[in-house]
C-alpha atoms as a PDB file:
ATOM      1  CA  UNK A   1      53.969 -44.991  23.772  1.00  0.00           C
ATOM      2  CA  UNK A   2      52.795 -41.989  25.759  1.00  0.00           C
ATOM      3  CA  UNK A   3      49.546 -41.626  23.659  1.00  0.00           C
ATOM      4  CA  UNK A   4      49.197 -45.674  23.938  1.00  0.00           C
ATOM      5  CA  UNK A   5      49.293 -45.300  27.627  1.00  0.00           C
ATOM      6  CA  UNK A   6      46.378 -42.820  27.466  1.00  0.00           C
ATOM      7  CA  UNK A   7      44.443 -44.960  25.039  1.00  0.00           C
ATOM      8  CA  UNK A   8      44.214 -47.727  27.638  1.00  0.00           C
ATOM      9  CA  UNK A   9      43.464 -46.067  30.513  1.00  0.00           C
ATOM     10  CA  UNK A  10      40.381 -45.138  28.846  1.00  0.00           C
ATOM     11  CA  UNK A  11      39.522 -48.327  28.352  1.00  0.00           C
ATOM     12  CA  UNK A  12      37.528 -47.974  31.361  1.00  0.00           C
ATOM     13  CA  UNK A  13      34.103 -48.671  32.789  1.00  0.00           C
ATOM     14  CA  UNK A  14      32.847 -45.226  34.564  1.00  0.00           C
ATOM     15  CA  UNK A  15      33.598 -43.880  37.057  1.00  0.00           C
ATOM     16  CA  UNK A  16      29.833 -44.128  37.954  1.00  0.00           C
ATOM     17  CA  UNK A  17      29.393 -47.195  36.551  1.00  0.00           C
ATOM     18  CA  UNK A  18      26.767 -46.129  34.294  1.00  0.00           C
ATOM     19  CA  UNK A  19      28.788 -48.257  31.833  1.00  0.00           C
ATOM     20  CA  UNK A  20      31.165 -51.279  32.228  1.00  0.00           C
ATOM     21  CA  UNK A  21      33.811 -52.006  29.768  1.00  0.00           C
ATOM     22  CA  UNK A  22      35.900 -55.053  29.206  1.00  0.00           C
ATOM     23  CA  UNK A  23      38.479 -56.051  26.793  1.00  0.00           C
ATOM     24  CA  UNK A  24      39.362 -59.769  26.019  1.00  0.00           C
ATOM     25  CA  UNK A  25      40.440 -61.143  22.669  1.00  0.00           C
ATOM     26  CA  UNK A  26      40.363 -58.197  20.976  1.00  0.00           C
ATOM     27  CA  UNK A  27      37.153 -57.685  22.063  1.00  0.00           C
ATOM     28  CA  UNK A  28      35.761 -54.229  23.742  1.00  0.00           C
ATOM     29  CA  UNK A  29      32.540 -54.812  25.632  1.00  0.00           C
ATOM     30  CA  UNK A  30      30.436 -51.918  26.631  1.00  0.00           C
ATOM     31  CA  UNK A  31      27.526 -52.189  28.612  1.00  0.00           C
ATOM     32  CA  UNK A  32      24.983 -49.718  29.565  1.00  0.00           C
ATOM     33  CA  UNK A  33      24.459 -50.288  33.246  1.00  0.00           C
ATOM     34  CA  UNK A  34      22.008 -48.535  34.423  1.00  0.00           C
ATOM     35  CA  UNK A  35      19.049 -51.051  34.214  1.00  0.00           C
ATOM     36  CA  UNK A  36      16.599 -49.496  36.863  1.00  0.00           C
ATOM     37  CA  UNK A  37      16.098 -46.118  34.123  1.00  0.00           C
ATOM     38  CA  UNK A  38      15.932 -48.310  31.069  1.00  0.00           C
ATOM     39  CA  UNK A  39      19.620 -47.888  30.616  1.00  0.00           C
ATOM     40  CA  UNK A  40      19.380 -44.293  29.615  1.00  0.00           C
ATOM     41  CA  UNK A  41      22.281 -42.304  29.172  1.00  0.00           C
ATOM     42  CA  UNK A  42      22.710 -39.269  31.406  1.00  0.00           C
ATOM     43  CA  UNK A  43      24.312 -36.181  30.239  1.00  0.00           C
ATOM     44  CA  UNK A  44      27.302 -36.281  32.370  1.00  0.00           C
ATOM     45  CA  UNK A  45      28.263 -39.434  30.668  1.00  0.00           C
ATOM     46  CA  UNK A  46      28.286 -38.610  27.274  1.00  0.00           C
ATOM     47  CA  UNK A  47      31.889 -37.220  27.089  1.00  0.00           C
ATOM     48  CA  UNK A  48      32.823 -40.666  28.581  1.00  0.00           C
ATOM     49  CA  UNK A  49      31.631 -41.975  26.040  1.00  0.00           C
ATOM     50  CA  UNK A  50      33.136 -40.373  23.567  1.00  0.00           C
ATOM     51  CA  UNK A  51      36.903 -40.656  24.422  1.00  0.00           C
ATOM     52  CA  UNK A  52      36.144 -44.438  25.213  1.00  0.00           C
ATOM     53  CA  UNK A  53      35.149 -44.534  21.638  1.00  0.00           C
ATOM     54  CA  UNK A  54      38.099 -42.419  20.805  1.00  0.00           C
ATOM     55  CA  UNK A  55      40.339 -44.204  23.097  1.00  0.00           C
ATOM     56  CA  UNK A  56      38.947 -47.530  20.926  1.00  0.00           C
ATOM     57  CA  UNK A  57      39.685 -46.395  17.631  1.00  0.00           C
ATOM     58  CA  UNK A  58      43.453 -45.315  19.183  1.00  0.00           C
ATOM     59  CA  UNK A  59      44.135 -49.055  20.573  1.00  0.00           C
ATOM     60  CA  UNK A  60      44.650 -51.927  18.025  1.00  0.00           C
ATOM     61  CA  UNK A  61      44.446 -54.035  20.377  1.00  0.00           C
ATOM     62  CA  UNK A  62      40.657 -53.299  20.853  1.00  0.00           C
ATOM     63  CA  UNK A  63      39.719 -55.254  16.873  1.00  0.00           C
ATOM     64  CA  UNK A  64      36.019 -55.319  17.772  1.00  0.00           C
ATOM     65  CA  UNK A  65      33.463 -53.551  19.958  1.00  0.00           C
ATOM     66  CA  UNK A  66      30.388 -55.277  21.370  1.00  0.00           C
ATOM     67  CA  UNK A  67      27.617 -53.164  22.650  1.00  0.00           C
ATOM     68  CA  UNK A  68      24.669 -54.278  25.191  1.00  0.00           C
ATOM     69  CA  UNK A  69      22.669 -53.508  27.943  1.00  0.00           C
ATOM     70  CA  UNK A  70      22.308 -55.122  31.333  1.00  0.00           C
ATOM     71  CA  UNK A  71      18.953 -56.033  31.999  1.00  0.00           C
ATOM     72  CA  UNK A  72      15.962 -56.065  30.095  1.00  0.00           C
ATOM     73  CA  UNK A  73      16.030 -52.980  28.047  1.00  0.00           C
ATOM     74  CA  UNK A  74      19.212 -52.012  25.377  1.00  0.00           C
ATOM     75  CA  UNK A  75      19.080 -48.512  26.164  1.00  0.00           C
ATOM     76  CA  UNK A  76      16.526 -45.924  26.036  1.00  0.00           C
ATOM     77  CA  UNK A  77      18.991 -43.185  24.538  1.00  0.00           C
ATOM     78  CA  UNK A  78      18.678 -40.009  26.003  1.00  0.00           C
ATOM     79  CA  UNK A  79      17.848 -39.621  30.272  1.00  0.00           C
ATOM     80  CA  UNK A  80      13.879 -38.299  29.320  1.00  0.00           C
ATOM     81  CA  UNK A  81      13.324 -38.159  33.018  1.00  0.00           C
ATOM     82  CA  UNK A  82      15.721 -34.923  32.976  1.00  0.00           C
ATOM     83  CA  UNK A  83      13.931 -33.309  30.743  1.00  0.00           C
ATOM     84  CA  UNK A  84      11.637 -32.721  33.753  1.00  0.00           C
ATOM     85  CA  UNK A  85      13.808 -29.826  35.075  1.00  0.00           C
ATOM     86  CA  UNK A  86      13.888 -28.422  31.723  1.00  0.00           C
ATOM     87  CA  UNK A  87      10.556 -27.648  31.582  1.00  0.00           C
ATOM     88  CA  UNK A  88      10.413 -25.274  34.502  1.00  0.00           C
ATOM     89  CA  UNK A  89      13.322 -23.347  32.637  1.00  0.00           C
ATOM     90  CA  UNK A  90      12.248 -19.771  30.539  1.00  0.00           C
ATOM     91  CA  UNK A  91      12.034 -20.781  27.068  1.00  0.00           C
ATOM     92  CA  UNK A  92      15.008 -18.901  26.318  1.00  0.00           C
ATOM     93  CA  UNK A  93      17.647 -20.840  28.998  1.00  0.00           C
ATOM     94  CA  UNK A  94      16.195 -23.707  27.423  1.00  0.00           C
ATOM     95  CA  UNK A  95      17.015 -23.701  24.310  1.00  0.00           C
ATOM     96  CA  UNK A  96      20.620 -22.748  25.676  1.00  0.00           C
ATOM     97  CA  UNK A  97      20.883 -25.140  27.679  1.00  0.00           C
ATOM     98  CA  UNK A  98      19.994 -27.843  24.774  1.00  0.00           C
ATOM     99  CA  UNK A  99      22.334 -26.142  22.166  1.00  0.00           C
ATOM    100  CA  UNK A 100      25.064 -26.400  25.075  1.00  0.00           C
ATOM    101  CA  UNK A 101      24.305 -30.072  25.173  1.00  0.00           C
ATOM    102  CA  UNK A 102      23.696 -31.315  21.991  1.00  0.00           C
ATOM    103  CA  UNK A 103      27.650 -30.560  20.428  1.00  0.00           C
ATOM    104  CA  UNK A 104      28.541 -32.924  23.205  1.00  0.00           C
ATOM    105  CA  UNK A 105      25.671 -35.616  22.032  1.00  0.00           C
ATOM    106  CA  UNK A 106      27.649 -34.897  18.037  1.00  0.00           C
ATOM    107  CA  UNK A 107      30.940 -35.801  19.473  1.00  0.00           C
ATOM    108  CA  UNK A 108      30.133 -38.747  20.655  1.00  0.00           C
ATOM    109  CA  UNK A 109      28.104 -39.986  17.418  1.00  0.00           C
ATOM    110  CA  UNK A 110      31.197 -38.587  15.439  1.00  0.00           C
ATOM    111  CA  UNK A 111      33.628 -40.983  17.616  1.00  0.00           C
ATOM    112  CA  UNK A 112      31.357 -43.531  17.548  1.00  0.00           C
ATOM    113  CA  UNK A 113      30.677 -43.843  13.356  1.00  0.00           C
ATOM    114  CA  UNK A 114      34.531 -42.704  12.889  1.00  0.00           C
ATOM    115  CA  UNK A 115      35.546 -46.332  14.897  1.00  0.00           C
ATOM    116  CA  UNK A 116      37.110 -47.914  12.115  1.00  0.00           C
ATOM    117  CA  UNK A 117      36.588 -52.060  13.233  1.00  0.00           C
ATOM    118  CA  UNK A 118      33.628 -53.825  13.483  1.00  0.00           C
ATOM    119  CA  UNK A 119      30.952 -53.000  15.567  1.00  0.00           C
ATOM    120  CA  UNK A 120      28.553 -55.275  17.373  1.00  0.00           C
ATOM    121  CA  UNK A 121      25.037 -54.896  18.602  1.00  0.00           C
ATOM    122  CA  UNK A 122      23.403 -57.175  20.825  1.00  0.00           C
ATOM    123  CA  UNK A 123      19.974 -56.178  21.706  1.00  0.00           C
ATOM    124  CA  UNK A 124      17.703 -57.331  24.611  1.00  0.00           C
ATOM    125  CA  UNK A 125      14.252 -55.259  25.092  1.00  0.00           C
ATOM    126  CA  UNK A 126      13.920 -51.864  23.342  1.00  0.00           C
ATOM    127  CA  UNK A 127      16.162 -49.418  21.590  1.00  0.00           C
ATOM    128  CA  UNK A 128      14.881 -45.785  21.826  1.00  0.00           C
ATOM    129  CA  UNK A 129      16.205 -42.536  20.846  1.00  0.00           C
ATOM    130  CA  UNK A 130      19.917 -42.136  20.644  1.00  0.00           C
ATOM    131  CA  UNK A 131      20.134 -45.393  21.977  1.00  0.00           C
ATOM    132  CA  UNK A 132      19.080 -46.515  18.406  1.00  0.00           C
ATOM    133  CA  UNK A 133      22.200 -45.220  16.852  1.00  0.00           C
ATOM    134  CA  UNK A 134      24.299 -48.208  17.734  1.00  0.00           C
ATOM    135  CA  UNK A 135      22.248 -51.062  16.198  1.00  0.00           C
ATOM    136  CA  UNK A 136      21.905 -48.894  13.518  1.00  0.00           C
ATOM    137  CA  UNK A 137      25.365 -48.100  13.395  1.00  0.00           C
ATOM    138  CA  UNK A 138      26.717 -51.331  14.158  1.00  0.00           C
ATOM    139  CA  UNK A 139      28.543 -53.719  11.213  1.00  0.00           C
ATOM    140  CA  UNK A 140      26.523 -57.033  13.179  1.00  0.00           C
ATOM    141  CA  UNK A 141      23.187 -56.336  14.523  1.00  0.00           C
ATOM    142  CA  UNK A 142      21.532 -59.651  16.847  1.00  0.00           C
ATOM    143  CA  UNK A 143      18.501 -59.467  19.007  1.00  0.00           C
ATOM    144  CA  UNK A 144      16.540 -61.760  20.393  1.00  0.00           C
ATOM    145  CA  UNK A 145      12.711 -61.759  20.287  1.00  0.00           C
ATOM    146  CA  UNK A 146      12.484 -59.023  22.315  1.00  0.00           C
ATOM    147  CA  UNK A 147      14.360 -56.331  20.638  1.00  0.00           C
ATOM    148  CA  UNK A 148      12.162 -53.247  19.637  1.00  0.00           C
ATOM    149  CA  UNK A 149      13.042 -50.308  17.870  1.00  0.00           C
ATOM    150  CA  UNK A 150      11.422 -47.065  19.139  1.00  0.00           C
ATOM    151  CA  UNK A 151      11.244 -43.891  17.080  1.00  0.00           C
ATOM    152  CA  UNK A 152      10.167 -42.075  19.930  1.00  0.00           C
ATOM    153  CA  UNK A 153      11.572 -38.255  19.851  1.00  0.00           C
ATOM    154  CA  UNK A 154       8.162 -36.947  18.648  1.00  0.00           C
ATOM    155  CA  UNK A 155       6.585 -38.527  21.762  1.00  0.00           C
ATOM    156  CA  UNK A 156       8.031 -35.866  23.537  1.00  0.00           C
ATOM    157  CA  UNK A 157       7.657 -33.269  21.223  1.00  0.00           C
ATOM    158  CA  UNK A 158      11.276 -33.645  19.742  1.00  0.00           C
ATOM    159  CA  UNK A 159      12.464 -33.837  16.217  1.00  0.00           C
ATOM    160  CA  UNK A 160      15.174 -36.901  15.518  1.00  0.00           C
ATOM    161  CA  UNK A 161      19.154 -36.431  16.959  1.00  0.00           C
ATOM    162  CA  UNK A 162      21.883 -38.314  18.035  1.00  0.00           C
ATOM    163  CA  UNK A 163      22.984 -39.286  14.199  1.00  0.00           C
ATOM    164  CA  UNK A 164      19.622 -41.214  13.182  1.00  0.00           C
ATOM    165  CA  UNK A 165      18.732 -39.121  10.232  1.00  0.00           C
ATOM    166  CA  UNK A 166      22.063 -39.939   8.668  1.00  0.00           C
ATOM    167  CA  UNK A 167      22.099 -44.070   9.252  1.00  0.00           C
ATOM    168  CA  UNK A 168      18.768 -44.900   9.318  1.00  0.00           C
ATOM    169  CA  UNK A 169      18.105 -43.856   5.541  1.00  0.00           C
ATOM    170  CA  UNK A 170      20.791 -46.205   4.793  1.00  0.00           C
ATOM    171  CA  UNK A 171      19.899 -49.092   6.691  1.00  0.00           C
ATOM    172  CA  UNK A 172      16.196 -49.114   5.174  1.00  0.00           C
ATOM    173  CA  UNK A 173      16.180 -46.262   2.548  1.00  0.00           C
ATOM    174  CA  UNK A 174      14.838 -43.277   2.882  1.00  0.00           C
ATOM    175  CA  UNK A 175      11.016 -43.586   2.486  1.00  0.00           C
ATOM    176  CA  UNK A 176      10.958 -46.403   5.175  1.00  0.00           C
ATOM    177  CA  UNK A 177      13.161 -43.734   7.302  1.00  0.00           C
ATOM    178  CA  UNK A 178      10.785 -40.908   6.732  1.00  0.00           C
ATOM    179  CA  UNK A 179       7.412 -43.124   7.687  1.00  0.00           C
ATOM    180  CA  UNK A 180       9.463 -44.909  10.755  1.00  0.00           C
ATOM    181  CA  UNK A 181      10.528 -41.234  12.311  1.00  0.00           C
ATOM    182  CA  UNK A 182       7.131 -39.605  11.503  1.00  0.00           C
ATOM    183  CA  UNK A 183       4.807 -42.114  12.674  1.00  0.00           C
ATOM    184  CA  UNK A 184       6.696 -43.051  16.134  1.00  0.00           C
ATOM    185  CA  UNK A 185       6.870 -45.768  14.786  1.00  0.00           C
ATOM    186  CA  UNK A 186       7.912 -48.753  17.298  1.00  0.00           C
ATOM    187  CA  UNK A 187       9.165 -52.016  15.446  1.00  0.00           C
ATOM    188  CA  UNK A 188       9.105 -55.518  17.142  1.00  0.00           C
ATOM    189  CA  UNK A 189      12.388 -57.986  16.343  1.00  0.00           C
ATOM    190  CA  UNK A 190      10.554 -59.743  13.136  1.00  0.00           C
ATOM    191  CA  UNK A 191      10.088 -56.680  10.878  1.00  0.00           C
ATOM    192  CA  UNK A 192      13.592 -54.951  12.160  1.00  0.00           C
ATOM    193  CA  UNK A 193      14.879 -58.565  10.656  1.00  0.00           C
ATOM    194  CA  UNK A 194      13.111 -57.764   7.695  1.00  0.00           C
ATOM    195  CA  UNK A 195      13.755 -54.462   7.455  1.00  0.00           C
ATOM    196  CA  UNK A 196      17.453 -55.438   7.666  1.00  0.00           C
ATOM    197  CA  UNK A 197      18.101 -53.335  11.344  1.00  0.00           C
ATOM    198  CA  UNK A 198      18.655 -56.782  12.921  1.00  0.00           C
ATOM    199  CA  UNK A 199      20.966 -59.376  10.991  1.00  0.00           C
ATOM    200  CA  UNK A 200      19.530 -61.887  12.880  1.00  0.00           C
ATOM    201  CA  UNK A 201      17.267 -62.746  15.467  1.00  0.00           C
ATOM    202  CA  UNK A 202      18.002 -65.657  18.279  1.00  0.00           C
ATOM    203  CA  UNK A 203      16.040 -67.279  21.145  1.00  0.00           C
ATOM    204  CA  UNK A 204      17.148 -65.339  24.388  1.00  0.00           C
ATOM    205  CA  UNK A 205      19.501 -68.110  26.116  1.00  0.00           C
ATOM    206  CA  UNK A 206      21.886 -67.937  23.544  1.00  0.00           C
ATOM    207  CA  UNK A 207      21.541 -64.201  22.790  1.00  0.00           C
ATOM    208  CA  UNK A 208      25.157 -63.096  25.037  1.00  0.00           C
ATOM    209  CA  UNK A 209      27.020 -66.259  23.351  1.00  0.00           C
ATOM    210  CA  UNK A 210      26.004 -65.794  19.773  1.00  0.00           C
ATOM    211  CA  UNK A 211      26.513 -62.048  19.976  1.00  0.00           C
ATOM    212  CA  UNK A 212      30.375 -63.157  21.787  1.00  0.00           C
ATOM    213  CA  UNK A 213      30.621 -65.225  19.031  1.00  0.00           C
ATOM    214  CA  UNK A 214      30.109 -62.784  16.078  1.00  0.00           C
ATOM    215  CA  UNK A 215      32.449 -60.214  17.527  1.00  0.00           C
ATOM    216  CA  UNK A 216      35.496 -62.974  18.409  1.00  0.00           C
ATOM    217  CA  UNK A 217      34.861 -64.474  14.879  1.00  0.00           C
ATOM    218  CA  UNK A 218      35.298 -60.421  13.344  1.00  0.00           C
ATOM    219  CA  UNK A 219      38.106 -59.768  15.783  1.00  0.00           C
ATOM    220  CA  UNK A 220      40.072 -62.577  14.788  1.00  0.00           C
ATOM    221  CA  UNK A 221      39.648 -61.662  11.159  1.00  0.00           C
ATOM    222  CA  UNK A 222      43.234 -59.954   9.611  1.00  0.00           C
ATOM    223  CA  UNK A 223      42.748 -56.554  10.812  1.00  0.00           C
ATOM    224  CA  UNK A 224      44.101 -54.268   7.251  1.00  0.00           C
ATOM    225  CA  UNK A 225      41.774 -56.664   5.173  1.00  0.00           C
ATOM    226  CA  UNK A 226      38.337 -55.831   7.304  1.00  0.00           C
ATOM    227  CA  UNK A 227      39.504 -51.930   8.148  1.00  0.00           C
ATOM    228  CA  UNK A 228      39.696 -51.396   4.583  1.00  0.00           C
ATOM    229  CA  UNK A 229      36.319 -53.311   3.768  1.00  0.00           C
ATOM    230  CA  UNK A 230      34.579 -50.864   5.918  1.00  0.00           C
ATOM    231  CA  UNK A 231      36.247 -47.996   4.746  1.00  0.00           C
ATOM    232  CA  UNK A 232      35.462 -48.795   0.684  1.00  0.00           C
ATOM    233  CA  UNK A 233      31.724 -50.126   1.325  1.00  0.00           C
ATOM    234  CA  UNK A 234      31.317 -46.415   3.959  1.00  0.00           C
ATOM    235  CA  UNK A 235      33.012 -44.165   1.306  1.00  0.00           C
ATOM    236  CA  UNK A 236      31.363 -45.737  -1.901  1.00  0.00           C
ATOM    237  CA  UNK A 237      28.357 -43.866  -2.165  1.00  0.00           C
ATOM    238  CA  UNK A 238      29.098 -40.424  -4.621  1.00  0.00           C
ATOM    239  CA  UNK A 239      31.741 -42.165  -6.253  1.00  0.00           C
ATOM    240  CA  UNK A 240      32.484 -43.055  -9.662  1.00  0.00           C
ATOM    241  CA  UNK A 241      32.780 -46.674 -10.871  1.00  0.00           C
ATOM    242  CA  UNK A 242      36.254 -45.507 -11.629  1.00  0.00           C
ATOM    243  CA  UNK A 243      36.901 -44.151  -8.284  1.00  0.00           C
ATOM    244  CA  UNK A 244      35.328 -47.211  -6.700  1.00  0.00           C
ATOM    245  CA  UNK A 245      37.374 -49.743  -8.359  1.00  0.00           C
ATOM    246  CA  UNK A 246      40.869 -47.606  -7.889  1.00  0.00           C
ATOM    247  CA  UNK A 247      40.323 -47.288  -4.131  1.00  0.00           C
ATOM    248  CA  UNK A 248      39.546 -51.281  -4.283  1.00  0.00           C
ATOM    249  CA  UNK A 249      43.048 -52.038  -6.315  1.00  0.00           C
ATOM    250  CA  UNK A 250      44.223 -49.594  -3.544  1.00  0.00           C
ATOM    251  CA  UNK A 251      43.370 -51.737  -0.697  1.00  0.00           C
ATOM    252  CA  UNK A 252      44.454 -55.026  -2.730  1.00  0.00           C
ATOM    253  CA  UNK A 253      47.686 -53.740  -3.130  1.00  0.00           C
ATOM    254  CA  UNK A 254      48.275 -53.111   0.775  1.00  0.00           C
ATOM    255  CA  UNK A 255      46.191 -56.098   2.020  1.00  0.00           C
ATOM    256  CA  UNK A 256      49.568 -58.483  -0.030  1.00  0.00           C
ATOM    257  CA  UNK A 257      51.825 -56.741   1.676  1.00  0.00           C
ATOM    258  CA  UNK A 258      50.894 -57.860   4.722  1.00  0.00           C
ATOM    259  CA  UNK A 259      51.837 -61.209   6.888  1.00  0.00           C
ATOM    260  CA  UNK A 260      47.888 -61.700   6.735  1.00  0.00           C
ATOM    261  CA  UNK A 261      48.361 -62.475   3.486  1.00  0.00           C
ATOM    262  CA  UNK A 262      50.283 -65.324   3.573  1.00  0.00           C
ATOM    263  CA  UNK A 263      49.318 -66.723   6.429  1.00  0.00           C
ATOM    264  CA  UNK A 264      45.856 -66.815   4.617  1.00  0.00           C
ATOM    265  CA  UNK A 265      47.029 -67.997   1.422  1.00  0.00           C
ATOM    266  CA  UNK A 266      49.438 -70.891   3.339  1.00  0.00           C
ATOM    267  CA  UNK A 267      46.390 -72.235   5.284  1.00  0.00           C
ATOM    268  CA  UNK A 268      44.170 -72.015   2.500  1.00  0.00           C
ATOM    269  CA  UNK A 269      46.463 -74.479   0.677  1.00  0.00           C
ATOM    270  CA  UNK A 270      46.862 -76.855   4.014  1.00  0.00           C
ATOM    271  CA  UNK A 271      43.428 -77.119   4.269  1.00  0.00           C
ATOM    272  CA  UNK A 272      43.395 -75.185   7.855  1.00  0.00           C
ATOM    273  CA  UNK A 273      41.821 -72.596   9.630  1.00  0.00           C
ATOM    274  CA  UNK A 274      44.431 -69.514   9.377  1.00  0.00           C
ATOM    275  CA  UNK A 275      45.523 -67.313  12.439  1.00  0.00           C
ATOM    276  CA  UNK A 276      46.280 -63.789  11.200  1.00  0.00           C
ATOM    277  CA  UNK A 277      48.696 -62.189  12.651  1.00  0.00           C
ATOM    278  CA  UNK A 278      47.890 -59.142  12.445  1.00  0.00           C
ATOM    279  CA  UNK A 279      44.724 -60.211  15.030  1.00  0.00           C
ATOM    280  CA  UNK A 280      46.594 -62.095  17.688  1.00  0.00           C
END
């Protein structure tokens, strides 16, 4: 109860407001606030981040978390402007001051790809930099026409961080990866549809409701039947056929033990929409 308690008083926006949360339905939203720097993230906030994330994944009742921006722009990852004060620093205090930073930056992609319910991105305007991490992370990617995707570390001289190396190969294999990171490349909302970055593309009005929609329609879904879809799909690659298909009787097994279960199989057969309860 104790650790509960905890969970949900991280449920918070910051203390900054640099990001608001809000939980309804099931539903965590999380939106980078800080519209006038192209919703970067600053430094100080990344460890926010991270135990909201870990809060998350210690709350069922958070079944689904939505992530936006306010404004125009998703999020431009990492605060670039900083960097200014970095470059009057001795090379040496530097590069200190960066490996100081950057176990920080792997927490918080560790919290965020360890969240074991789905995960929605809606993007408005570009995604740059770390900031690219949740689309590409995300179970339900929408955008509207003006999404981009912005492969910008080598702009400034950087090499890729903040967990893109690992999900982008998956999300369009590892060639496309390799040319997207090397080139700069930025990619407008068609070809990240095609590409398979964005799920879906809508006209900007209805952006907010469809991406509401997606993430009520996976939060009401029975929660031990979509946890353990994400876990087999996640842990599937380097295993055996065998391996595969014991880990999927596995899960079977479970999933009928569960009031979820019937519930599904009762309003299947009354010709009804069901309500799990496992997601009320």
């Amino acid at each position: 109860m104790i650790a509960m308690e905890g969970a949900a008083r991280m449920l918070q926006s910051a203390p900054d407001e640099s990001y608001l949360v809000e939980l309804s339905d099931g539903v965590l939203r999380l939106s980078f606030n800080r519209p006038q720097y192209g919703n970067a993230i600053p430094k100080t906030t990344v460890p926010q981040l991270t135990a909201l994330f870990q809060a998350a994944q210690a709350d069922p009742a958070v079944r689904c978390i939505l992530v936006r921006g306010e404004g125009k722009v998703f999020s431009a990852g990492g605060d670039v402007a900083s960097f200014a004060d970095s470059i009057k620093q001795d090379v040496a205090t530097r590069q200190a001051d960066f490996a100081h930073r950057l176990p920080l930056a792997r927490e918080l992609v560790e919290a965020i790809v360890a969240f074991d319910r789905p995960i929605v991105a809606s993007v408005r305007g570009a995604a740059a930099g770390a900031g690219l991490l949740y689309p590409l992370v995300a179970d339900y990617a929408i955008g509207d026409d003006s999404a981009a995707f912005v492969f910008a570390h080598q702009r400034v001289g950087l090499s890729p961080d903040g967990g893109v190396t690992a999900v982008l190969p998956q999300v369009v294999g590892v060639r496309m990866a390799r040319m997207l990171l090397m080139t700069a490349a930025k990619v407008d909302a068609a070809e990240a549809h095609r590409l398979g970055i964005l799920h879906r593309v809508v006209e900007a009005d209805v952006l907010e409701e469809q991406a509401m929609k997606a993430a009520r329609r996976l939060a009401q879904a029975p929660q031990r039947a979509i946890v353990t879809a994400k876990r087999l799909v996640n842990g599937a690659a380097g295993r055996s056929l065998a391996q595969i298909l014991d880990a999927e009787t596995d899960g079977i097994v479970a999933c009928v033990g569960d009031n979820d279960f019937e519930e599904g199989v009762t309003a299947f057969l009354e010709k009804r929409a069901p309500a799990f309860p496992s997601a009320r």
